[in-house]
C-alpha atoms as a PDB file:
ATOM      1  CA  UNK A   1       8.736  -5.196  -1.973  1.00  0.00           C
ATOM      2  CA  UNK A   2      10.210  -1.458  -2.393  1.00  0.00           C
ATOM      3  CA  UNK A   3       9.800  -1.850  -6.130  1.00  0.00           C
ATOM      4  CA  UNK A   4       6.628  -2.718  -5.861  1.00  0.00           C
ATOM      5  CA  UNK A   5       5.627   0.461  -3.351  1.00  0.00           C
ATOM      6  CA  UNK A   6       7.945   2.324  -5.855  1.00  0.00           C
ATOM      7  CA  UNK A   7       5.546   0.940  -8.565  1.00  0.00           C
ATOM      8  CA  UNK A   8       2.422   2.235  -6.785  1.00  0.00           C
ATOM      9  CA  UNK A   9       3.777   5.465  -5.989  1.00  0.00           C
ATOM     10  CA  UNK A  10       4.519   5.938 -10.096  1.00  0.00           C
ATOM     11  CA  UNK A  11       0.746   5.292 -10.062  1.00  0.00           C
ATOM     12  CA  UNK A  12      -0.802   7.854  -7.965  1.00  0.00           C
ATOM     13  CA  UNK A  13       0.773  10.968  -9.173  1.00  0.00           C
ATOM     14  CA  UNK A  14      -0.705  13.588 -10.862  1.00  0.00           C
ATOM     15  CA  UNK A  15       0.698  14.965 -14.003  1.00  0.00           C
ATOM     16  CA  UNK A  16       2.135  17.408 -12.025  1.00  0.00           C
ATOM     17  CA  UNK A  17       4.129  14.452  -9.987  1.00  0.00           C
ATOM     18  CA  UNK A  18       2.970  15.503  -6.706  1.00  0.00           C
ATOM     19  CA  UNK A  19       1.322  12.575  -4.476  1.00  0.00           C
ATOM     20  CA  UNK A  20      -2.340  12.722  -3.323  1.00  0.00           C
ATOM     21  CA  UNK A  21      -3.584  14.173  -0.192  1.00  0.00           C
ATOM     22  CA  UNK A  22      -3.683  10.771   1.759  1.00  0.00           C
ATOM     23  CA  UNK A  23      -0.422   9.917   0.661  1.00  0.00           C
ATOM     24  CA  UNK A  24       0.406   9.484   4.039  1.00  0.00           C
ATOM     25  CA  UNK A  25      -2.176   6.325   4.458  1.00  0.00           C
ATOM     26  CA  UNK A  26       0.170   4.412   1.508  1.00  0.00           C
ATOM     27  CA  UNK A  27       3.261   5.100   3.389  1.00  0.00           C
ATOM     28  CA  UNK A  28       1.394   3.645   6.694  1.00  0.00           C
ATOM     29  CA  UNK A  29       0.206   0.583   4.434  1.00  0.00           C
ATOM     30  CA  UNK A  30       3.447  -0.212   3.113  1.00  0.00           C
ATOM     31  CA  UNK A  31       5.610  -0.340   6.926  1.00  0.00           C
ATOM     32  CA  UNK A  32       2.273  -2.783   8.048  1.00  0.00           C
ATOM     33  CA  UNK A  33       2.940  -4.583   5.409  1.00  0.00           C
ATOM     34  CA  UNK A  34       6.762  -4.473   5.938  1.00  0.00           C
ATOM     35  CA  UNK A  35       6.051  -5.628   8.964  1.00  0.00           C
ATOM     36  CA  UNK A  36       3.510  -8.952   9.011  1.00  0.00           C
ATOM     37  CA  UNK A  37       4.056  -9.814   5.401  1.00  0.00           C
ATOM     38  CA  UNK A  38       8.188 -10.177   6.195  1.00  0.00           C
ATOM     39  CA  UNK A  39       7.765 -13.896   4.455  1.00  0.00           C
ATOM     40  CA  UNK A  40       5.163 -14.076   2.183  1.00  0.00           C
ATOM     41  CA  UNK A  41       4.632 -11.009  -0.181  1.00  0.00           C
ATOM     42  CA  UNK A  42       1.123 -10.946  -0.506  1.00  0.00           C
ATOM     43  CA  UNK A  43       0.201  -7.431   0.919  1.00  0.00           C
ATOM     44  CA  UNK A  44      -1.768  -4.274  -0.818  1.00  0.00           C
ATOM     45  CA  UNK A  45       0.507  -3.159  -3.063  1.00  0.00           C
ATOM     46  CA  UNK A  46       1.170  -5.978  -4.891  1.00  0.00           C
ATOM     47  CA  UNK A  47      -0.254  -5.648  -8.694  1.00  0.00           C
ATOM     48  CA  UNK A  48      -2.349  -8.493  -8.789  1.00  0.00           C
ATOM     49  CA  UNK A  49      -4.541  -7.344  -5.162  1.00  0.00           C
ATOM     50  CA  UNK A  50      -7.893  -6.200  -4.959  1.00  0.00           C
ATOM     51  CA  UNK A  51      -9.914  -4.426  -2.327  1.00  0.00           C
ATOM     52  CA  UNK A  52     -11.454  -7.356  -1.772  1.00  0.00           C
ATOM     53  CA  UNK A  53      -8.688  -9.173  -0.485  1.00  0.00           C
ATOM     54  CA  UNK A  54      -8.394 -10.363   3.022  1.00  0.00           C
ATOM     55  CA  UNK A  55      -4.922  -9.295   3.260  1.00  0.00           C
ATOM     56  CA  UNK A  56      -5.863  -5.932   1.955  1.00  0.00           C
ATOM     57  CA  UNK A  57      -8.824  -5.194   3.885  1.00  0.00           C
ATOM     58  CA  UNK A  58      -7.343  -5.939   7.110  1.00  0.00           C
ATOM     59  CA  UNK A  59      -4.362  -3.808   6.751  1.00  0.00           C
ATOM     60  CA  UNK A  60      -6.923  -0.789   5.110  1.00  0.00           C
ATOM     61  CA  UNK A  61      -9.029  -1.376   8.713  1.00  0.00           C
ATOM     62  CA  UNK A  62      -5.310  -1.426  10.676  1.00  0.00           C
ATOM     63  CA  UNK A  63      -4.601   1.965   8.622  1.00  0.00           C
ATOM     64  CA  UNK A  64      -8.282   3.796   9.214  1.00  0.00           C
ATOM     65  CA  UNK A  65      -7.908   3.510  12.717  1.00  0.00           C
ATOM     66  CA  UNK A  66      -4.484   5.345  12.881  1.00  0.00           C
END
């Protein structure tokens, strides 16, 4: 799971290697996930997830409302 979040970070920065503004939403994604997805890997930040998916639009609303 950390080399996935590792992965994603690698993919939003700049070419200056700074992270975006809302980095701080990722970080928030990634300890939800931590947290329900303990068993079955199958948060946001895996490679193969869209925005469409369940899993990811659920922990997106969870995130928003921080």
């Amino acid at each position: 799971m950390t080399n996935v979040f590792v992965y994603r970070i690698r993919l939003l920065r700049d070419n200056n290697m700074e992270m975006p503004d809302n980095f701080s939403n990722e970080i928030a994604k990634w300890a939800l996930e931590c947290k329900i997805f303990k068993t079955a890997f199958k948060g946001p930040f895996h490679p193969n997830i869209t925005s469409k998916c369940p899993n990811y639009v659920r922990i997106n609303n969870k995130v928003e409302r921080l």
